[in-house]
ModelCIF file with pLDDT and N, C-alpha, C, O atoms, coordinates in Angstrom:
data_MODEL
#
_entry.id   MODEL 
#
_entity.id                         1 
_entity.type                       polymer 
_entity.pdbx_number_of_molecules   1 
#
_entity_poly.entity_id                      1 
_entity_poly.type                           'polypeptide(L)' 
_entity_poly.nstd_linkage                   no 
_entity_poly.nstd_monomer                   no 
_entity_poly.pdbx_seq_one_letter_code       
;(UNK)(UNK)(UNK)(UNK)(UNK)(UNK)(UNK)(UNK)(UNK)(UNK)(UNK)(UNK)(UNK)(UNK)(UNK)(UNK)
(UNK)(UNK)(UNK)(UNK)(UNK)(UNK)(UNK)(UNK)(UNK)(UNK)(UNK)(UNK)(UNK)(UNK)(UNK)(UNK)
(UNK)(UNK)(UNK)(UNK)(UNK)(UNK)(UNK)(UNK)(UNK)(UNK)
;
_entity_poly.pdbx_seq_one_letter_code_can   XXXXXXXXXXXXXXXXXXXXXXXXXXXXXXXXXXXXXXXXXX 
_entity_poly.pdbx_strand_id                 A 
#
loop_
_entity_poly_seq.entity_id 
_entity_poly_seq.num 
_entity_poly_seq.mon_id 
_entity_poly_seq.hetero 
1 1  UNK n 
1 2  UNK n 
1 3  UNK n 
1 4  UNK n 
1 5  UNK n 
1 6  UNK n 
1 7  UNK n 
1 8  UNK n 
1 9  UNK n 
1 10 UNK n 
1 11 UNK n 
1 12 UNK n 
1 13 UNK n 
1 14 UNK n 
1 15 UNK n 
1 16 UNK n 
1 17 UNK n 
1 18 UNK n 
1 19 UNK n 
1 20 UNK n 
1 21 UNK n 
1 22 UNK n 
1 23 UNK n 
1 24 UNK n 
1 25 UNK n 
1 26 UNK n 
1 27 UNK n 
1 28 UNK n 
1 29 UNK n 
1 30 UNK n 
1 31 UNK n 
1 32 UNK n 
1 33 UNK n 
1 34 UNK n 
1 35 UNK n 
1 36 UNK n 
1 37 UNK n 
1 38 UNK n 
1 39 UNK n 
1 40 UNK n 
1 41 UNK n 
1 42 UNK n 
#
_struct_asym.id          A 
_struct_asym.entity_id   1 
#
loop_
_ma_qa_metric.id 
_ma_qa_metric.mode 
_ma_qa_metric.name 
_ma_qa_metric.software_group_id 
_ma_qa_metric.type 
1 global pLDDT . pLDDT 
2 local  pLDDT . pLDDT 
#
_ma_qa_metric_global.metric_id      1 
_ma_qa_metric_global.metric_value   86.93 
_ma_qa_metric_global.model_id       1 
_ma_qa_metric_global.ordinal_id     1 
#
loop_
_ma_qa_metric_local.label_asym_id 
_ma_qa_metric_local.label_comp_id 
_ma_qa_metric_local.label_seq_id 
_ma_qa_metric_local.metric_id 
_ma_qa_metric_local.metric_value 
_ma_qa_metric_local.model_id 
_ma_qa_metric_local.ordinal_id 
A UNK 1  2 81.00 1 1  
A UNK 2  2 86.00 1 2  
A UNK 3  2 88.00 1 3  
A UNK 4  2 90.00 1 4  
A UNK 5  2 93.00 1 5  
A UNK 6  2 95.00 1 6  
A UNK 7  2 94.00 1 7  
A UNK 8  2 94.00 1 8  
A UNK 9  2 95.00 1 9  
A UNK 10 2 96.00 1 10 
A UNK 11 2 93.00 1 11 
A UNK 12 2 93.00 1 12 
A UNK 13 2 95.00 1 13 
A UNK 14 2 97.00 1 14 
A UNK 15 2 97.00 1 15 
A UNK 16 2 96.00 1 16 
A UNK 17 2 96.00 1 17 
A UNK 18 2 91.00 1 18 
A UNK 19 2 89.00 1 19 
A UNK 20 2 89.00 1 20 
A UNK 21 2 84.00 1 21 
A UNK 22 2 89.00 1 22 
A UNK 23 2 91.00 1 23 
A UNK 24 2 94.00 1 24 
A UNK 25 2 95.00 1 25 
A UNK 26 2 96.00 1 26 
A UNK 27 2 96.00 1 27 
A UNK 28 2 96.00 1 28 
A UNK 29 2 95.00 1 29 
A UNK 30 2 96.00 1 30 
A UNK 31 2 96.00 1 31 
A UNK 32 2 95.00 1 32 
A UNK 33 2 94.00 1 33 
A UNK 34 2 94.00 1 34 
A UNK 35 2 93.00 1 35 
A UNK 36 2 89.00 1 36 
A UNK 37 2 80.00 1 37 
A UNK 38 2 56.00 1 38 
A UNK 39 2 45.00 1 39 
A UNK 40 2 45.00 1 40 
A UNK 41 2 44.00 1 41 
A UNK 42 2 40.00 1 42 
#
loop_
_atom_site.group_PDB 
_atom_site.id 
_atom_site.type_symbol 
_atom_site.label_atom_id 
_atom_site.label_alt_id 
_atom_site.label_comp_id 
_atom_site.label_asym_id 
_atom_site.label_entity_id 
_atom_site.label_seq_id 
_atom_site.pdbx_PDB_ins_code 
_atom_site.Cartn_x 
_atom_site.Cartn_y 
_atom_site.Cartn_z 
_atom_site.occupancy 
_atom_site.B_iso_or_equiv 
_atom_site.pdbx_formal_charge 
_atom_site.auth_seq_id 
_atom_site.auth_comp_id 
_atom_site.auth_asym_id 
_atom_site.auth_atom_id 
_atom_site.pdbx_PDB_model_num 
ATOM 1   N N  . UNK A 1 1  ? 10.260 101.918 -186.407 1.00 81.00 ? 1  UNK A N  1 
ATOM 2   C CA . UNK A 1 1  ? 10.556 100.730 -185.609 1.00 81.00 ? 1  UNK A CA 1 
ATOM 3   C C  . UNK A 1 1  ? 11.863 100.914 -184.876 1.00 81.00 ? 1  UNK A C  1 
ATOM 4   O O  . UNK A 1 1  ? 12.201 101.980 -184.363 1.00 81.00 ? 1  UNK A O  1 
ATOM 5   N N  . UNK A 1 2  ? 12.597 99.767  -184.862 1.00 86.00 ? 2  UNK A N  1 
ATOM 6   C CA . UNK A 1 2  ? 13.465 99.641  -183.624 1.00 86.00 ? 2  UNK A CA 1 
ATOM 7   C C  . UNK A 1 2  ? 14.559 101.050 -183.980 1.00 86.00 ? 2  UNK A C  1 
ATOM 8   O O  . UNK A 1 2  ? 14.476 102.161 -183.456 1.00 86.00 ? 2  UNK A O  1 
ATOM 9   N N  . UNK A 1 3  ? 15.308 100.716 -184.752 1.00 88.00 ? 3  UNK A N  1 
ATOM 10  C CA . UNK A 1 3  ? 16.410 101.682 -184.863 1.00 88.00 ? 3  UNK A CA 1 
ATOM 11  C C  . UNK A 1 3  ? 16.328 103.483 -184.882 1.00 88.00 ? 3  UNK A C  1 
ATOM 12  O O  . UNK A 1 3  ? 17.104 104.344 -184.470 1.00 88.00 ? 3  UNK A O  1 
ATOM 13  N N  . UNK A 1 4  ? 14.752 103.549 -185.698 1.00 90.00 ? 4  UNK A N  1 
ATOM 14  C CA . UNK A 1 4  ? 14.315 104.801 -185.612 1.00 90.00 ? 4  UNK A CA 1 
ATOM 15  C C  . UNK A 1 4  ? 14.042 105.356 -184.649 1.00 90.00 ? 4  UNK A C  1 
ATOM 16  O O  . UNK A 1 4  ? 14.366 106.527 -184.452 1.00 90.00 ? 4  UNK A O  1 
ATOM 17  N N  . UNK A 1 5  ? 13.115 104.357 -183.493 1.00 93.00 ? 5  UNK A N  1 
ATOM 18  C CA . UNK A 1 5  ? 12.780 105.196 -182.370 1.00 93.00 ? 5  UNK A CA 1 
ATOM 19  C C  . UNK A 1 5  ? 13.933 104.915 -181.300 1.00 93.00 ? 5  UNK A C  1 
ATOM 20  O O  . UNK A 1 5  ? 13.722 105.008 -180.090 1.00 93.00 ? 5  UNK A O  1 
ATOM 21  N N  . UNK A 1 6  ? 15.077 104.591 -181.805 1.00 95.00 ? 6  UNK A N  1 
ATOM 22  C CA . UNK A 1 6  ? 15.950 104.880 -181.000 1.00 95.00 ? 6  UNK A CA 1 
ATOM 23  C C  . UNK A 1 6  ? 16.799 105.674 -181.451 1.00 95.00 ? 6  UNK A C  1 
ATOM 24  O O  . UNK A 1 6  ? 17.662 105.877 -180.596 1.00 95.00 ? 6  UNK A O  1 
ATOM 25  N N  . UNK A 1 7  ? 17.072 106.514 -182.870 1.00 94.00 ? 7  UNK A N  1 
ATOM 26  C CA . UNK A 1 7  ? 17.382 107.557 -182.767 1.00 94.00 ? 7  UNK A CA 1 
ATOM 27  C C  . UNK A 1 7  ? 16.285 108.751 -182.363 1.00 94.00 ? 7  UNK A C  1 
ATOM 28  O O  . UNK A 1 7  ? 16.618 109.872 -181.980 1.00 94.00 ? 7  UNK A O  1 
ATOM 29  N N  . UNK A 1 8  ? 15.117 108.355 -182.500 1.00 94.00 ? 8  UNK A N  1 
ATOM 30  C CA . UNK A 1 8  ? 14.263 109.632 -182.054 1.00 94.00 ? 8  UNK A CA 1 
ATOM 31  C C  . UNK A 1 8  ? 14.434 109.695 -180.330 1.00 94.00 ? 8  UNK A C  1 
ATOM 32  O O  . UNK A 1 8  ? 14.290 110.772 -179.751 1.00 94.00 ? 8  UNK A O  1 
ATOM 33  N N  . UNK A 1 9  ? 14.659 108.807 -179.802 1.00 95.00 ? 9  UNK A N  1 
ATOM 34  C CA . UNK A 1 9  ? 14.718 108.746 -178.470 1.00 95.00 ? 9  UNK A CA 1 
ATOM 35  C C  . UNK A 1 9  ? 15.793 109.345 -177.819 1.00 95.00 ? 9  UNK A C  1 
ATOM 36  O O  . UNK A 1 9  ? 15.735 109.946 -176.746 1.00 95.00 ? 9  UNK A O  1 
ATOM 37  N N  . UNK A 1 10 ? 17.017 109.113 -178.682 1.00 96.00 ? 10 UNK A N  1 
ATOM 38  C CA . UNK A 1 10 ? 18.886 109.704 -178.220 1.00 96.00 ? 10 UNK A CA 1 
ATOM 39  C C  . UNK A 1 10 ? 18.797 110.768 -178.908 1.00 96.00 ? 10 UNK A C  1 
ATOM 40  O O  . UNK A 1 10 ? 19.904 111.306 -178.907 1.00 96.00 ? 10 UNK A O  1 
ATOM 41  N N  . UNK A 1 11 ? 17.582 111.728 -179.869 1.00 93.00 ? 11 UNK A N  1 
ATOM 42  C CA . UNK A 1 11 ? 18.237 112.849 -180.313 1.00 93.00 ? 11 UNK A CA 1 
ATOM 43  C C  . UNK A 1 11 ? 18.910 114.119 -179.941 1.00 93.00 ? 11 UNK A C  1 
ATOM 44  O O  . UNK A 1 11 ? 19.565 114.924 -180.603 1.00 93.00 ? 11 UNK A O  1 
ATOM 45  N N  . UNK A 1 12 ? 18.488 114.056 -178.427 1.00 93.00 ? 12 UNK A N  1 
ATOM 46  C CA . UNK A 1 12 ? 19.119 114.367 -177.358 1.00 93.00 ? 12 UNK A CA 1 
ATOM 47  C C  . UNK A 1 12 ? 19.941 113.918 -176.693 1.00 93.00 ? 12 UNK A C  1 
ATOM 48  O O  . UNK A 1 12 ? 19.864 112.696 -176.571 1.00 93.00 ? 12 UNK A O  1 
ATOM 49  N N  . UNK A 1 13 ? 21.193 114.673 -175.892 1.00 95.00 ? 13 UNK A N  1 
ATOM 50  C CA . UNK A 1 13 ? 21.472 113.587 -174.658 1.00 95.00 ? 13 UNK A CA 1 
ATOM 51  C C  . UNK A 1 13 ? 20.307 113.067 -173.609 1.00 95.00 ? 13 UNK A C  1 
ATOM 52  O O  . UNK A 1 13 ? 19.476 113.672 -172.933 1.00 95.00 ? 13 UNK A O  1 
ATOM 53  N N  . UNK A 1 14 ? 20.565 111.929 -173.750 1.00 97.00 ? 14 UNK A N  1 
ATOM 54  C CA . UNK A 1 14 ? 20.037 111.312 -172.176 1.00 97.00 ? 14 UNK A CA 1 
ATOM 55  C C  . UNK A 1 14 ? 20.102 112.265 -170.949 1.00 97.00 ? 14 UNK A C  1 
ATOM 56  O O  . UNK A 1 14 ? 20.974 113.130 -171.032 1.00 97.00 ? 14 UNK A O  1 
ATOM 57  N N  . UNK A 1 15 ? 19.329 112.264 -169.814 1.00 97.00 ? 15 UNK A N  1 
ATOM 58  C CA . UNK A 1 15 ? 19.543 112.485 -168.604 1.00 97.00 ? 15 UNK A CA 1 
ATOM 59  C C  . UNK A 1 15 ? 19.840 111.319 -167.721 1.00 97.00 ? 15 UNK A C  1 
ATOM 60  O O  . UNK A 1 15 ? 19.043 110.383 -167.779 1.00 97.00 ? 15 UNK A O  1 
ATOM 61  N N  . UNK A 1 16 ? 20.757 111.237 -166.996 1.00 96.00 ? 16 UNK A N  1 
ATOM 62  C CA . UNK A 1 16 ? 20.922 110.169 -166.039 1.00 96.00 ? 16 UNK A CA 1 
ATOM 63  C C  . UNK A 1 16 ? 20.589 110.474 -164.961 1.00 96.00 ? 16 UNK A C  1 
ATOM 64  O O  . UNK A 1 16 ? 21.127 111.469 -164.475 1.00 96.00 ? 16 UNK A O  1 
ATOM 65  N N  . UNK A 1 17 ? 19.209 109.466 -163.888 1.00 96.00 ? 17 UNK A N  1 
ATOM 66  C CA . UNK A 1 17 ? 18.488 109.710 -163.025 1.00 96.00 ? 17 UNK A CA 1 
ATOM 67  C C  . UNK A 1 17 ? 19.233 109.523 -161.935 1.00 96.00 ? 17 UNK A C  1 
ATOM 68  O O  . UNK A 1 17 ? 19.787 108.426 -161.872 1.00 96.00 ? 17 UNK A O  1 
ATOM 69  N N  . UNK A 1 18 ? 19.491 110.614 -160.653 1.00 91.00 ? 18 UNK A N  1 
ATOM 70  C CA . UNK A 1 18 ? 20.270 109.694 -159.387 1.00 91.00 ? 18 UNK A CA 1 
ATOM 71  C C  . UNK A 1 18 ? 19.386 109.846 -158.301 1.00 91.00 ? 18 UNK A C  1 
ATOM 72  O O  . UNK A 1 18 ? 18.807 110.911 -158.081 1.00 91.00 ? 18 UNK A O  1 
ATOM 73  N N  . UNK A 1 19 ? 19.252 108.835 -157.610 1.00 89.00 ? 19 UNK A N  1 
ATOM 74  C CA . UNK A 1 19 ? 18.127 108.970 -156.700 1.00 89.00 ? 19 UNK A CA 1 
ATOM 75  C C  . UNK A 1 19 ? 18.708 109.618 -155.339 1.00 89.00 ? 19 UNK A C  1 
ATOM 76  O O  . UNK A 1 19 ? 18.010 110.005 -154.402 1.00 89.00 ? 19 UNK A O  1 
ATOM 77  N N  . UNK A 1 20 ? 20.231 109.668 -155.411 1.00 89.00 ? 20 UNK A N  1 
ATOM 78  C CA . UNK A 1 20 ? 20.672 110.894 -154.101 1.00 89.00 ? 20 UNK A CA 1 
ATOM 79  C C  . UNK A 1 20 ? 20.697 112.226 -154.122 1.00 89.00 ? 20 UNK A C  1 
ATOM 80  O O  . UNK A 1 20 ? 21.272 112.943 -154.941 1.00 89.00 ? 20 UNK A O  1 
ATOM 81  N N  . UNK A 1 21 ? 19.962 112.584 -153.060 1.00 84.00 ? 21 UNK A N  1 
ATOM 82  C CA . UNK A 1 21 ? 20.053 114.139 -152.710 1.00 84.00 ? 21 UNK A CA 1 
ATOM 83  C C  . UNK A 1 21 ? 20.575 115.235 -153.713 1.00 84.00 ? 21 UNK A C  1 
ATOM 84  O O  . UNK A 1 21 ? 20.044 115.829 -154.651 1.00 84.00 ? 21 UNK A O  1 
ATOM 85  N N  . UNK A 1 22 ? 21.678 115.261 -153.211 1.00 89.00 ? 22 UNK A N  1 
ATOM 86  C CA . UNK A 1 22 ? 22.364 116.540 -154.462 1.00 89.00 ? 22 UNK A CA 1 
ATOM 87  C C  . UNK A 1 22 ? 22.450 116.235 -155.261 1.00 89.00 ? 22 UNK A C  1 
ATOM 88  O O  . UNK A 1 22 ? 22.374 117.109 -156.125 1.00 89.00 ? 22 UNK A O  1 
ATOM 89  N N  . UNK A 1 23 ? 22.684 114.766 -155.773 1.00 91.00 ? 23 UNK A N  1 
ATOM 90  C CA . UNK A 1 23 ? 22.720 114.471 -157.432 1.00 91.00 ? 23 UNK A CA 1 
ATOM 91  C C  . UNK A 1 23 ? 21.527 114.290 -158.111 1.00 91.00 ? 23 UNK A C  1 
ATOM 92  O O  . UNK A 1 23 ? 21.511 114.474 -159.328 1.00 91.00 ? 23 UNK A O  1 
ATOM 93  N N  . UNK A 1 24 ? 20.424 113.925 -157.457 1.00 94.00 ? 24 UNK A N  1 
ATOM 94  C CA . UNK A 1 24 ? 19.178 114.211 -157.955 1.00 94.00 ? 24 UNK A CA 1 
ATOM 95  C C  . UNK A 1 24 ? 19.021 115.627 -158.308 1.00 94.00 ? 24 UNK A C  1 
ATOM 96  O O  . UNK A 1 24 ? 18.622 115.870 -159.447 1.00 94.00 ? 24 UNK A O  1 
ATOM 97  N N  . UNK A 1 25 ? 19.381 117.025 -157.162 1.00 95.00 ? 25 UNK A N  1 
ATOM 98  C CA . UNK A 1 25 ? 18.925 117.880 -157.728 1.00 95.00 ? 25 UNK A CA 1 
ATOM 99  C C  . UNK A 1 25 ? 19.478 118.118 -159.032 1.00 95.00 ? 25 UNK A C  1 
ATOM 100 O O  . UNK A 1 25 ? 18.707 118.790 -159.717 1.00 95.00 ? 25 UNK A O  1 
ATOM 101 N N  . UNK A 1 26 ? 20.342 117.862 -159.504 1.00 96.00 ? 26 UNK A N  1 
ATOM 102 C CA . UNK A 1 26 ? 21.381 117.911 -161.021 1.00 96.00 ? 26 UNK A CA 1 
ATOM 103 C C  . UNK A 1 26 ? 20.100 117.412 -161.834 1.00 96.00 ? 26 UNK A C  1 
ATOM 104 O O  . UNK A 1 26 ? 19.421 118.210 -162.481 1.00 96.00 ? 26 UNK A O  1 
ATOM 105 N N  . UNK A 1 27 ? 19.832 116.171 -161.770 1.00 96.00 ? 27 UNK A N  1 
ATOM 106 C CA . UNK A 1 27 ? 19.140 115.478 -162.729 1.00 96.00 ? 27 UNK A CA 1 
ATOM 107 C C  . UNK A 1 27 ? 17.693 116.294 -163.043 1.00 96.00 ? 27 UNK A C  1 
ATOM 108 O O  . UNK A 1 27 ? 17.272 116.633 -164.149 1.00 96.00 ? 27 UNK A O  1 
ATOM 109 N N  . UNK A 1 28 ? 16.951 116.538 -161.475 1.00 96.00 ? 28 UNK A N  1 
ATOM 110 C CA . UNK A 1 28 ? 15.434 117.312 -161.441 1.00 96.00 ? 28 UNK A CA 1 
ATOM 111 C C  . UNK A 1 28 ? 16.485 118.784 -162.465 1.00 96.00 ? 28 UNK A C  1 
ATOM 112 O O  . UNK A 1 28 ? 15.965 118.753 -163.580 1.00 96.00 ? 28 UNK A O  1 
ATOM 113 N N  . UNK A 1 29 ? 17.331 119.622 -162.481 1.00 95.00 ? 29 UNK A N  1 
ATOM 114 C CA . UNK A 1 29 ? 17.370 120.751 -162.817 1.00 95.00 ? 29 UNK A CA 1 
ATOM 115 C C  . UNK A 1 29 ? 17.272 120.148 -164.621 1.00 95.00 ? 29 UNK A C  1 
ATOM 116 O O  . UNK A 1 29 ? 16.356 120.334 -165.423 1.00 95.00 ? 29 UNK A O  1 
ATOM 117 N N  . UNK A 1 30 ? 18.211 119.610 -164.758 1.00 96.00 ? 30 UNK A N  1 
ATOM 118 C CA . UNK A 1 30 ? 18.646 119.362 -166.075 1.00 96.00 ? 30 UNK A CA 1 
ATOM 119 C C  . UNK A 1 30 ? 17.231 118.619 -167.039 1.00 96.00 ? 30 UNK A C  1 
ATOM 120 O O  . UNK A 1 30 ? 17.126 118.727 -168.261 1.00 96.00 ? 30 UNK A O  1 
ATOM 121 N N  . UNK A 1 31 ? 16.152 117.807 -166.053 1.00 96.00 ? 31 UNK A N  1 
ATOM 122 C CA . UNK A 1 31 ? 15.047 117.882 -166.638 1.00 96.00 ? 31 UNK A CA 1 
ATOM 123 C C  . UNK A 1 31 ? 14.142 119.684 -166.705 1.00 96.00 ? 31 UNK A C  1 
ATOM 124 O O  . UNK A 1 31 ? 13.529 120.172 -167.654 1.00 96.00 ? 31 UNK A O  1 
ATOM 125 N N  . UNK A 1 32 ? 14.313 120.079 -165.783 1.00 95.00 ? 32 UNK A N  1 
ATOM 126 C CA . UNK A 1 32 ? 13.276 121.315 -166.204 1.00 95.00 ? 32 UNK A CA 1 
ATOM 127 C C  . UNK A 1 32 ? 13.930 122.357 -166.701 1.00 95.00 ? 32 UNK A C  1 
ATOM 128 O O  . UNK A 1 32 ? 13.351 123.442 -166.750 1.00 95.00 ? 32 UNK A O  1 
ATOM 129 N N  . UNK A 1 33 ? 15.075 122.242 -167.098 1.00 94.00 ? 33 UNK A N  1 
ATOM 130 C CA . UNK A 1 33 ? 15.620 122.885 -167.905 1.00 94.00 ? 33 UNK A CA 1 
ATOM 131 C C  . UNK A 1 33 ? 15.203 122.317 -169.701 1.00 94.00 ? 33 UNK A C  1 
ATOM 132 O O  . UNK A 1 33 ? 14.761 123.101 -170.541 1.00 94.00 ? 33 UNK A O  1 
ATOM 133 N N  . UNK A 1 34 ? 15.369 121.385 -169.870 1.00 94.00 ? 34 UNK A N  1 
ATOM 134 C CA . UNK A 1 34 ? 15.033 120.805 -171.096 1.00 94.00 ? 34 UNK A CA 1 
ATOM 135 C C  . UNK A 1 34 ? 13.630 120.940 -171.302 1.00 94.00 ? 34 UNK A C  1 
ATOM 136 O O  . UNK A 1 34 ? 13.239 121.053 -172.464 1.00 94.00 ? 34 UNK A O  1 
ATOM 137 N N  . UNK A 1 35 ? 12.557 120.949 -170.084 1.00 93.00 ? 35 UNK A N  1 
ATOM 138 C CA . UNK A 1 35 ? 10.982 121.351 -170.791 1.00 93.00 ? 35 UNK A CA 1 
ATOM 139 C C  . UNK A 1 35 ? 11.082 122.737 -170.976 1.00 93.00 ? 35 UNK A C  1 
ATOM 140 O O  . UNK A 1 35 ? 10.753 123.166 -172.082 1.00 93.00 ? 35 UNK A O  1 
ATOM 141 N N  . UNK A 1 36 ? 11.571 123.733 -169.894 1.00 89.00 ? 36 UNK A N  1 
ATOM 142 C CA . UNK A 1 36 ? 11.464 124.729 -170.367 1.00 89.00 ? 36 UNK A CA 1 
ATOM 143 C C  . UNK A 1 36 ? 11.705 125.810 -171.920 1.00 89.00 ? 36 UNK A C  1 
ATOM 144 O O  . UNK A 1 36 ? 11.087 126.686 -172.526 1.00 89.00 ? 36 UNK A O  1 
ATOM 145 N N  . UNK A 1 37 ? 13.333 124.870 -172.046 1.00 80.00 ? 37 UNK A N  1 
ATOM 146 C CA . UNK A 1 37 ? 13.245 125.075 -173.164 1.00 80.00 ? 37 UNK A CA 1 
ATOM 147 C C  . UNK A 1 37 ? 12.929 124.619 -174.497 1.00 80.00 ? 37 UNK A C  1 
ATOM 148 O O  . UNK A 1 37 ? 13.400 125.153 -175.502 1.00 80.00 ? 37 UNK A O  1 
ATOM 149 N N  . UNK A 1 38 ? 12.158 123.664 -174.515 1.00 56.00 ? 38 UNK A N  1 
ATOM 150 C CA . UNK A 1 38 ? 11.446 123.179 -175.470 1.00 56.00 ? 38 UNK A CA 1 
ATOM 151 C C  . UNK A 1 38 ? 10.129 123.956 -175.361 1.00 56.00 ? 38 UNK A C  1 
ATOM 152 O O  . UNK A 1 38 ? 9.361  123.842 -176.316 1.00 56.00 ? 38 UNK A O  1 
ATOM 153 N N  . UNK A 1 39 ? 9.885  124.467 -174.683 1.00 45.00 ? 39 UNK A N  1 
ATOM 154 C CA . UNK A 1 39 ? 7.956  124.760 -174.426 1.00 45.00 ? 39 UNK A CA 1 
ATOM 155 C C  . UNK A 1 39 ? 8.290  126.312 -174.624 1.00 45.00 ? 39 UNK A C  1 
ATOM 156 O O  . UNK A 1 39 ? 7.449  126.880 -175.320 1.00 45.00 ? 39 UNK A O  1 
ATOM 157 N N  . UNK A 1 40 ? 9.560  127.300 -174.066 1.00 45.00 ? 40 UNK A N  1 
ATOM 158 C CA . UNK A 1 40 ? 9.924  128.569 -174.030 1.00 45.00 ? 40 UNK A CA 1 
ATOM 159 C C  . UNK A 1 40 ? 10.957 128.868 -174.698 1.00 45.00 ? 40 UNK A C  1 
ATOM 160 O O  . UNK A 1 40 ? 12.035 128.865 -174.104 1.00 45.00 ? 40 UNK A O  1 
ATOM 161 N N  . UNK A 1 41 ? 10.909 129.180 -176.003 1.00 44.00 ? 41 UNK A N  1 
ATOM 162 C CA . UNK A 1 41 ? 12.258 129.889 -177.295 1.00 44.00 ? 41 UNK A CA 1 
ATOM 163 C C  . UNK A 1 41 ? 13.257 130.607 -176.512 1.00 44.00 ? 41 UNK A C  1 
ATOM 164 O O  . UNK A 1 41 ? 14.450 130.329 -176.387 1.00 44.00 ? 41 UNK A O  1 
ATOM 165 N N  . UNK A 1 42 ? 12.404 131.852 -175.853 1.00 40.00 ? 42 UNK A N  1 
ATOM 166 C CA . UNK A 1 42 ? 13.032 132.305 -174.988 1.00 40.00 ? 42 UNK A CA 1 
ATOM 167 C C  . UNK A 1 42 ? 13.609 132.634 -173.776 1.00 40.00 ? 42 UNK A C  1 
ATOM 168 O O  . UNK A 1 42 ? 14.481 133.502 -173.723 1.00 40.00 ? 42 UNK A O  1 
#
C-alpha cells in the first residue's frame, strides 16, 4: 500500500521531465540510459 509503493517507486532517483529542447534531451538520455541498463548488465 501507500508507503510501500512509494518506496518501491523512489528506489531510484526520480527523473525530472523538461519539456524544452536541450533539457529534454537530458531527461530522454537519462531515461534510456536507465532501461538500458536494467534490460543490459553489460
Amino acid at each position: 500500500k501507500g508507503d510501500e509503493l512509494y518506496s518501491t517507486l523512489f528506489s531510484f532517483e526520480p527523473i525530472d521531465w523538461n519539456r524544452i529542447g536541450a533539457f529534454q534531451d537530458v531527461s530522454m538520455r537519462l531515461i534510456a540510459e536507465r532501461i538500458l541498463e536494467r534490460d543490459d548488465p553489460t
